[in-house]
Protein backbone atom coordinates (compact mmCIF):
# COMPACT_ATOMS: atom_id res chain seq x y z
CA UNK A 1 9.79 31.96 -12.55
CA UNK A 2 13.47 30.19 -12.44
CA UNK A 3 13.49 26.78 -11.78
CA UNK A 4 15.51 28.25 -8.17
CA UNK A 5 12.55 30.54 -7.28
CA UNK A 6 10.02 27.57 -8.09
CA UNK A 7 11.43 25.04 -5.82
CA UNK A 8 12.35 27.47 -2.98
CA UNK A 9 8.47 28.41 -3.33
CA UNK A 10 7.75 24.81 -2.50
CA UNK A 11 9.73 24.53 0.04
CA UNK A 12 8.75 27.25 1.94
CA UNK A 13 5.30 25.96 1.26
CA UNK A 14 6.17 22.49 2.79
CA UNK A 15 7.69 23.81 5.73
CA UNK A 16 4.03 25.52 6.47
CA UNK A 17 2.00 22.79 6.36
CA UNK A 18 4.60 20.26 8.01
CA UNK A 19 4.60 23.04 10.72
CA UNK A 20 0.92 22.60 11.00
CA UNK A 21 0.46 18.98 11.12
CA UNK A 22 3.33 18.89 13.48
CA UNK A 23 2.06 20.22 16.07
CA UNK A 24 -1.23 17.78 15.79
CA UNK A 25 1.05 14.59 14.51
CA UNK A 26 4.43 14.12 14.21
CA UNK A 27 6.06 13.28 11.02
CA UNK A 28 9.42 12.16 9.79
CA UNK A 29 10.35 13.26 6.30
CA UNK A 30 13.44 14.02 4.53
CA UNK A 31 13.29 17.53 2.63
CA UNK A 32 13.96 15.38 -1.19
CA UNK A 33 10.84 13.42 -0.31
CA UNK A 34 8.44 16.26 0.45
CA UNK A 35 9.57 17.94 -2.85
CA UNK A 36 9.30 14.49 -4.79
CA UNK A 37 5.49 14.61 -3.43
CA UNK A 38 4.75 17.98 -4.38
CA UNK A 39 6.39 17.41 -7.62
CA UNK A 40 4.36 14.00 -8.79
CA UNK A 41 0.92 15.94 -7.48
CA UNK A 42 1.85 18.37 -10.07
CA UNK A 43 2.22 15.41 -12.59
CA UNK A 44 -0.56 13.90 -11.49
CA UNK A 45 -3.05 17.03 -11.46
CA UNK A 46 -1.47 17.74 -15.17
CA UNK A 47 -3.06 14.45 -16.77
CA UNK A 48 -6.89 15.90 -15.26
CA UNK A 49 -9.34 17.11 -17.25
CA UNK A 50 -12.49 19.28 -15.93
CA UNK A 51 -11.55 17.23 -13.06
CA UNK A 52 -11.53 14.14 -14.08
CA UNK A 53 -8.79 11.27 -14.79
CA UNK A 54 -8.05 11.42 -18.93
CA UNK A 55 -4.99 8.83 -19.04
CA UNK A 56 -6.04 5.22 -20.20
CA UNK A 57 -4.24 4.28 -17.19
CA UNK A 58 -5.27 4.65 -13.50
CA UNK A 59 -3.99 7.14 -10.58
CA UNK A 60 -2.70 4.18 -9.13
CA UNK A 61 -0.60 2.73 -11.72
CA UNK A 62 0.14 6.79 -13.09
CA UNK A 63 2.15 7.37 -10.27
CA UNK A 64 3.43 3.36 -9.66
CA UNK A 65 5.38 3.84 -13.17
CA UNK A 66 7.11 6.86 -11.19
CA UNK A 67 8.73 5.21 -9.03
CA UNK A 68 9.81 2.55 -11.32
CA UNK A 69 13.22 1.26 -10.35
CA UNK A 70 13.27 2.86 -7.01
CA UNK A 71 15.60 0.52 -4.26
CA UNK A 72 13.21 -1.93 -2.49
CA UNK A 73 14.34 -1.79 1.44
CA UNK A 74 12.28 -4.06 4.06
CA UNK A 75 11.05 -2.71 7.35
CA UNK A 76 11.27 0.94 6.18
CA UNK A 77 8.24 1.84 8.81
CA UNK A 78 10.17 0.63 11.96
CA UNK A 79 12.32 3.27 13.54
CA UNK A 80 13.62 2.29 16.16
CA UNK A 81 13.72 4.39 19.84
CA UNK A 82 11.03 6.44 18.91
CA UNK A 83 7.45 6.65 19.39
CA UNK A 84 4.98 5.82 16.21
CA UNK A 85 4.49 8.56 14.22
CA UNK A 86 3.62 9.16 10.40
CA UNK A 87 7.16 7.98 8.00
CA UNK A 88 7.16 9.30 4.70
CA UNK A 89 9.74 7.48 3.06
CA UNK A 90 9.93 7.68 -0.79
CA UNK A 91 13.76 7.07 -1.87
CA UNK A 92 13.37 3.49 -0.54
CA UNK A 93 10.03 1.17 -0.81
CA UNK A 94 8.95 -2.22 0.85
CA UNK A 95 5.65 -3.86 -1.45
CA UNK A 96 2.99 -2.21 1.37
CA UNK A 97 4.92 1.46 1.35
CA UNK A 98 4.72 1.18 -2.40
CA UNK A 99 1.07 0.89 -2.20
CA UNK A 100 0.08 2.98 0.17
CA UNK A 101 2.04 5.79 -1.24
CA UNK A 102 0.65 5.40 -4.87
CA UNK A 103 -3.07 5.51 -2.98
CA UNK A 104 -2.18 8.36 -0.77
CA UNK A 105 -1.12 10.41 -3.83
CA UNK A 106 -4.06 9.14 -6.41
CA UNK A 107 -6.72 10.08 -3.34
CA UNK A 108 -4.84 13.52 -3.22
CA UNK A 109 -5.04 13.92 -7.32
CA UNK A 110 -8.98 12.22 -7.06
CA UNK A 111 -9.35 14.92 -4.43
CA UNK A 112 -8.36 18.37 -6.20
CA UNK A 113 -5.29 18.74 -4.01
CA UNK A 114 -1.82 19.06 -5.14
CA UNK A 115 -1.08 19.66 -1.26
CA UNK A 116 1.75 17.55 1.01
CA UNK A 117 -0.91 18.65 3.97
CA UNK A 118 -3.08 16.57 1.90
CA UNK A 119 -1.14 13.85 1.21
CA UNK A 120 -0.05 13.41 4.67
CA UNK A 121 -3.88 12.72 5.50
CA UNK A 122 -4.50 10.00 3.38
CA UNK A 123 -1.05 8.74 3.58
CA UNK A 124 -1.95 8.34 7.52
CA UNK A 125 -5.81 7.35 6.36
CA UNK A 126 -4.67 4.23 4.96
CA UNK A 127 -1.92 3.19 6.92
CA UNK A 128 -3.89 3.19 10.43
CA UNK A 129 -6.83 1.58 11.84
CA UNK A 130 -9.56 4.63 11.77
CA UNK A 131 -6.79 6.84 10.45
CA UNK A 132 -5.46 7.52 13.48
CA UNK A 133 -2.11 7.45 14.90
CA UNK A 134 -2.65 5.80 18.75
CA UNK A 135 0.85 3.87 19.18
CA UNK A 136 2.34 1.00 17.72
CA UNK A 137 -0.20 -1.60 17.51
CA UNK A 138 -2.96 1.23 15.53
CA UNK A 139 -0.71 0.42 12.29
CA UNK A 140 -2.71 -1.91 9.82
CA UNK A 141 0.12 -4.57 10.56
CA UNK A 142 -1.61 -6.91 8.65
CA UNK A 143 -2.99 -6.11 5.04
CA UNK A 144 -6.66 -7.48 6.06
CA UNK A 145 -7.09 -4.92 8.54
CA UNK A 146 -5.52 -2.53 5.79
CA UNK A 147 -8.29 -3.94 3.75
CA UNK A 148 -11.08 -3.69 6.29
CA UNK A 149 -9.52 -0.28 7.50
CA UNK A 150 -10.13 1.36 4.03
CA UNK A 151 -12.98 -0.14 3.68
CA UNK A 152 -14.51 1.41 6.88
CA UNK A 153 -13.13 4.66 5.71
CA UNK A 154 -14.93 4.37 2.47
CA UNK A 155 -11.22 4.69 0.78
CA UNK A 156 -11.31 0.81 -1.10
CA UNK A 157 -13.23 -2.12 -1.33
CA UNK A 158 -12.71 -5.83 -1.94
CA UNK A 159 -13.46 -6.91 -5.46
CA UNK A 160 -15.17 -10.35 -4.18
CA UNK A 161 -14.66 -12.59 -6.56
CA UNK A 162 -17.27 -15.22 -7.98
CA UNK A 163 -17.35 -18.27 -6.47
CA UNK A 164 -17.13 -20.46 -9.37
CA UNK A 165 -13.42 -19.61 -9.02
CA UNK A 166 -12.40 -18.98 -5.81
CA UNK A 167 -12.17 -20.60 -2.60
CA UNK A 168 -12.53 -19.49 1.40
CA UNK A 169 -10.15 -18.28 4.35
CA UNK A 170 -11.28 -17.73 7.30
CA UNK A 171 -8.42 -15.45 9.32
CA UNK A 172 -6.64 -16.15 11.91
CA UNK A 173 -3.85 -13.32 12.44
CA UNK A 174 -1.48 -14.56 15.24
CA UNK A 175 1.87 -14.32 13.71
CA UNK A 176 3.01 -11.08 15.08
CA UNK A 177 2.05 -12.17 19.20
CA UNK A 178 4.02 -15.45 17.89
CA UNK A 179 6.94 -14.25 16.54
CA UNK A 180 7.97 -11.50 18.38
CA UNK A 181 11.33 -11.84 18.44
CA UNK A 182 10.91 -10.88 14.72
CA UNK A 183 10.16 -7.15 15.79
CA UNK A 184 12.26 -4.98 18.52
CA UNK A 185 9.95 -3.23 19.43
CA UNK A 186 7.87 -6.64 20.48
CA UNK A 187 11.17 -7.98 21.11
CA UNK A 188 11.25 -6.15 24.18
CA UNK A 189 7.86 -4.40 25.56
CA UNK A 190 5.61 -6.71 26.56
CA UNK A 191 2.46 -4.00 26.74
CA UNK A 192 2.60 -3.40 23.67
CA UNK A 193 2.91 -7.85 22.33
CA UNK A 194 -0.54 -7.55 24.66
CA UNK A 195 -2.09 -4.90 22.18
CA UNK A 196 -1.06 -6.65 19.00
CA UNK A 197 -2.40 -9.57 20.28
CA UNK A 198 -5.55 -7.84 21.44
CA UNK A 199 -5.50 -6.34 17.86
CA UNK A 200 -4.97 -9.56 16.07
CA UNK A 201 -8.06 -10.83 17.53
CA UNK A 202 -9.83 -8.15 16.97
CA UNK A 203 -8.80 -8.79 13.35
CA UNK A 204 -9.01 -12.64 12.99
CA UNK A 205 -12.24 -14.42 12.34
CA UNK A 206 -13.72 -12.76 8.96
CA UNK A 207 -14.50 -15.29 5.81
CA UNK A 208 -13.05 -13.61 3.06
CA UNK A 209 -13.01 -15.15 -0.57
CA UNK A 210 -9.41 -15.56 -2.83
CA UNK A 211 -8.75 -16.87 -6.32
CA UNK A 212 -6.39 -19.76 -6.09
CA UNK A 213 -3.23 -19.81 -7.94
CA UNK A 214 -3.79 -22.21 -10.14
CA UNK A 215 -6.39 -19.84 -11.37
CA UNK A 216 -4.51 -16.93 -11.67
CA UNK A 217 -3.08 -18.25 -15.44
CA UNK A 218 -7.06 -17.75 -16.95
CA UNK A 219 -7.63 -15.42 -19.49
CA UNK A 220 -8.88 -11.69 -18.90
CA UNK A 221 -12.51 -12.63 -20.02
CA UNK A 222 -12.69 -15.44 -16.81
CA UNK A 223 -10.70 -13.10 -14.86
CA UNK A 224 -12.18 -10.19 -16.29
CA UNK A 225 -13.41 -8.19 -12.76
CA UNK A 226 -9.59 -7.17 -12.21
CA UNK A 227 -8.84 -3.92 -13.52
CA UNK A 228 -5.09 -2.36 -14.40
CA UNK A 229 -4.08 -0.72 -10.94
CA UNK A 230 -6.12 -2.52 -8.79
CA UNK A 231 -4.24 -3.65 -5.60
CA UNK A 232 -3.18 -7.63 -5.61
CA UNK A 233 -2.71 -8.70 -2.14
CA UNK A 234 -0.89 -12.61 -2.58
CA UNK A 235 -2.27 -14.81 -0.01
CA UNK A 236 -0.16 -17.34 2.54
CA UNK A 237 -0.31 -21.25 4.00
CA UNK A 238 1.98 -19.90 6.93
CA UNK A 239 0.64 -19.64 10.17
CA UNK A 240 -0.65 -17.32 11.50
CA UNK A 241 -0.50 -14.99 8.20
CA UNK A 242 -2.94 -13.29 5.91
CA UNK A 243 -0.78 -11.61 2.85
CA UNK A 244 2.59 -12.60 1.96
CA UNK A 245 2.80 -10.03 -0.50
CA UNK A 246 1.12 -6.82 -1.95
CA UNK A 247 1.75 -4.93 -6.12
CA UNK A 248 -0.91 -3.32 -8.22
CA UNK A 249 -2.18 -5.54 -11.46
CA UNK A 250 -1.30 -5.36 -14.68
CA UNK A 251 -2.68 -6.57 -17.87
CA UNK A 252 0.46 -7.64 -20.70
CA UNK A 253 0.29 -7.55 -23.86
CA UNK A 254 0.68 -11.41 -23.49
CA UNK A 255 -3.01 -11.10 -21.85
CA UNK A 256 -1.88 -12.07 -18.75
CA UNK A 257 -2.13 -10.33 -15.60
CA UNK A 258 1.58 -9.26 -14.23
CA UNK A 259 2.20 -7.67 -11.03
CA UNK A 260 4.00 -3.93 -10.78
CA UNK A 261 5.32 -4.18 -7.26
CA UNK A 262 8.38 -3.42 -4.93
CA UNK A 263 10.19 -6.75 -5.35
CA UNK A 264 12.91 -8.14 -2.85
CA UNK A 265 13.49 -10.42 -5.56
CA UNK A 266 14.68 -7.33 -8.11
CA UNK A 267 15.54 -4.92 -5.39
CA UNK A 268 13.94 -2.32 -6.44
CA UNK A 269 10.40 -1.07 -8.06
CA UNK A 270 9.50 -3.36 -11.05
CA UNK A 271 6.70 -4.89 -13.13
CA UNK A 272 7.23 -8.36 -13.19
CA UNK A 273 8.31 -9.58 -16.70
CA UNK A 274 6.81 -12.97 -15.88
CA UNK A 275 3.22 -13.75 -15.69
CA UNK A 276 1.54 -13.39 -12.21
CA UNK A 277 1.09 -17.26 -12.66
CA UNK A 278 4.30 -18.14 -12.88
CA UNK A 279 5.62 -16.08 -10.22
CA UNK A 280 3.72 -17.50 -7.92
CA UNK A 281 4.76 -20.77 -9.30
CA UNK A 282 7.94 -20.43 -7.92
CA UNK A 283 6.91 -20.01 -4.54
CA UNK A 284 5.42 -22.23 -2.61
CA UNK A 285 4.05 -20.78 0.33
CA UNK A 286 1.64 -18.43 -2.01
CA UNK A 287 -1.88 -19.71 -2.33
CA UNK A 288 -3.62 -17.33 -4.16
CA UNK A 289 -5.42 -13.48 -4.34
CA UNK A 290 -7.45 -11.28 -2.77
CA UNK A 291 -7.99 -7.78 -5.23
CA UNK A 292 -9.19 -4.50 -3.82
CA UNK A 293 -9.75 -1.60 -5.52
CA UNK A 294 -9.41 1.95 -4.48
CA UNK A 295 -11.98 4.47 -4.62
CA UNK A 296 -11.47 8.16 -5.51
C-alpha cells in the first residue's frame, strides 16, 4: 500500500468515528491533528510487546518526546462564541493540554486501541469532572479536581509523599469566581461565574500533602517514589490557586529530576535543561509539588 492509499485509509477511517461521536458529543479538530493521533497510536502500539510496554521509558514520556518542540500557545481550550465541547488541539500546547494529551494517548496504547474514537474518550475522561461534557464549568479548571477527577475514574493517583519531607495545603480554589474578568466567557455570563463558584467549593477544602521546593534539589534515593513520566503539578502562594504549573518528570543524567513540559518560558515543548530546583528558584510564587501518576 502507497503511502497515498495509507493515509486516505485513515482518513476515511477518522471521518467514521468523528461521525459517530458527533452525533453524541461535539468535537473540534483540524484534519492534520486527527492524522497526527492516528499516526503516534501506531508508534506507540509498535514499541508493545504481547501487550505490554517494552521501552525503558514510559507511555507518558514515549509520546511527550513527540511533541518535542511543538509551539506552546496559552488558553488553547477557550473558544470563544461557542458552547463547550471536546478541542483536540495538537499543533499548539499550553502545560495542561500537553498532559492530558500524552495520557489520553498512553491510556489508548495501555488499552489495545490504536483508535481516534478511543482517544477521544479518554481525552474527554481526563479533562472533565466524571468524564462528561455538561457546559463550561464541568472542565477540571483547576488541576486538583483534574487530580481528584482521575482519581475517581480510576485513571491516576496521587503519589503521597512521606511526611518526613513534605508539608500540608489545605485548598481553597476561589480564583476563577475572583478574577473573572480574566475569562470572557466569566467576563460576561453571570450563570455560569455562579457554577464555577459552586464548583470551586465543591472542590476546595481537601488536605493534600506537597514536597517543598527547597526539597526538590535531594537526590533520587530521598526522592526516590517519583518515577520518569510521572505528572509534576508545581504548587502556588497566590490566592485563591492550587497549581501554577503542570510537565511530566524526568530523571538527568546529572541525577536530578528535570521537568519535560510546554514552557511559556521556551515557547514551545521542552525538557528543561536546568534542574527542577533551580527552575523553581527563579520563581517566586512556586512553593513546591504534588506528583501523580497515571494508571494504564
Amino acid at each position: 500500500m502507497t503511502d497515498r492509499m495509507h493515509y486516505l485509509l485513515l482518513f476515511i477511517l477518522l471521518s467514521f468515528h468523528s461521525f459517530t461521536l458527533l452525533q453524541a458529543q461535539p468535537v473540534s479538530y483540524t484534519r492534520e491533528d486527527s492524522l497526527r493521533v492516528v499516526e503516534l497510536l501506531e508508534l506507540g502500539a509498535k514499541e508493545m510487546v504481547n501487550g505490554k510496554w517494552s521501552n525503558a521509558k514510559c507511555l507518558t514520556l514515549f509520546y511527550a518526546h513527540q511533541f518535542m518542540n511543538q509551539p506552546y500557545v496559552a488558553h488553547t481550550l477557550e473558544i470563544k462564541d461557542k458552547e463547550e465541547h471536546l478541542a483536540v488541539n495538537l499543533h499548539s500546547l499550553d502545560c495542561t493540554t500537553m498532559v492530558e494529551n500524552c495520557c489520553a494517548l498512553a491510556l489508548t496504547t495501555s488499552h489495545g486501541s490504536k483508535s481516534w474514537k478511543d482517544y477521544l474518550y479518554w481525552l474527554q475522561r481526563l479533562r472533565y469532572q466524571d468524564g462528561k461534557i455538561n457546559g463550561y464549568s464541568s472542565r477540571n479548571h483547576y488541576f486538583s479536581q483534574w487530580i481528584q477527577s482521575g482519581e475517581k475514574l480510576g485513571m491516576v493517583k496521587e503519589v503521597v509523599p512521606p511526611s518526613n519531607i513534605s508539608v500540608p495545603m489545605k485548598l481553597s480554589l476561589t480564583y476563577m469566581s475572583s478574577h473573572p474578568d480574566s475569562y470572557p466567557l466569566l467576563k460576561v455570563n453571570m450563570e455560569e461565574r455562579r457554577l464555577i463558584a459552586e464548583m470551586e467549593r465543591r472542590a476546595s477544602g481537601e488536605t493534600v500533602r506537597y514536597i517543598p521546593k527547597e526539597r526538590i534539589g535531594d537526590s533520587k534515593r530521598v526522592l526516590g517514589d517519583i518515577r520518569d513520566g510521572d505528572i509534576i503539578a508545581i504548587t502556588t502562594k497566590k490566592a485563591g490557586l492550587d497549581i501554577a504549573h503542570v510537565g511530566l518528570a524526568v530523571w538527568g543524567q546529572d541525577g536530578k529530576l528535570h521537568l519535560l513540559n510546554a514552557s511559556s518560558i521556551h515557547k514551545k515543548v521542552v525538557l528543561e535543561p536546568k534542574t527542577l530546583y533551580q527552575y523553581m528558584q527563579e520563581h517566586p510564587s512556586q512553593t513546591g509539588i504534588r506528583v501523580i501518576r497515571l494508571l494504564p
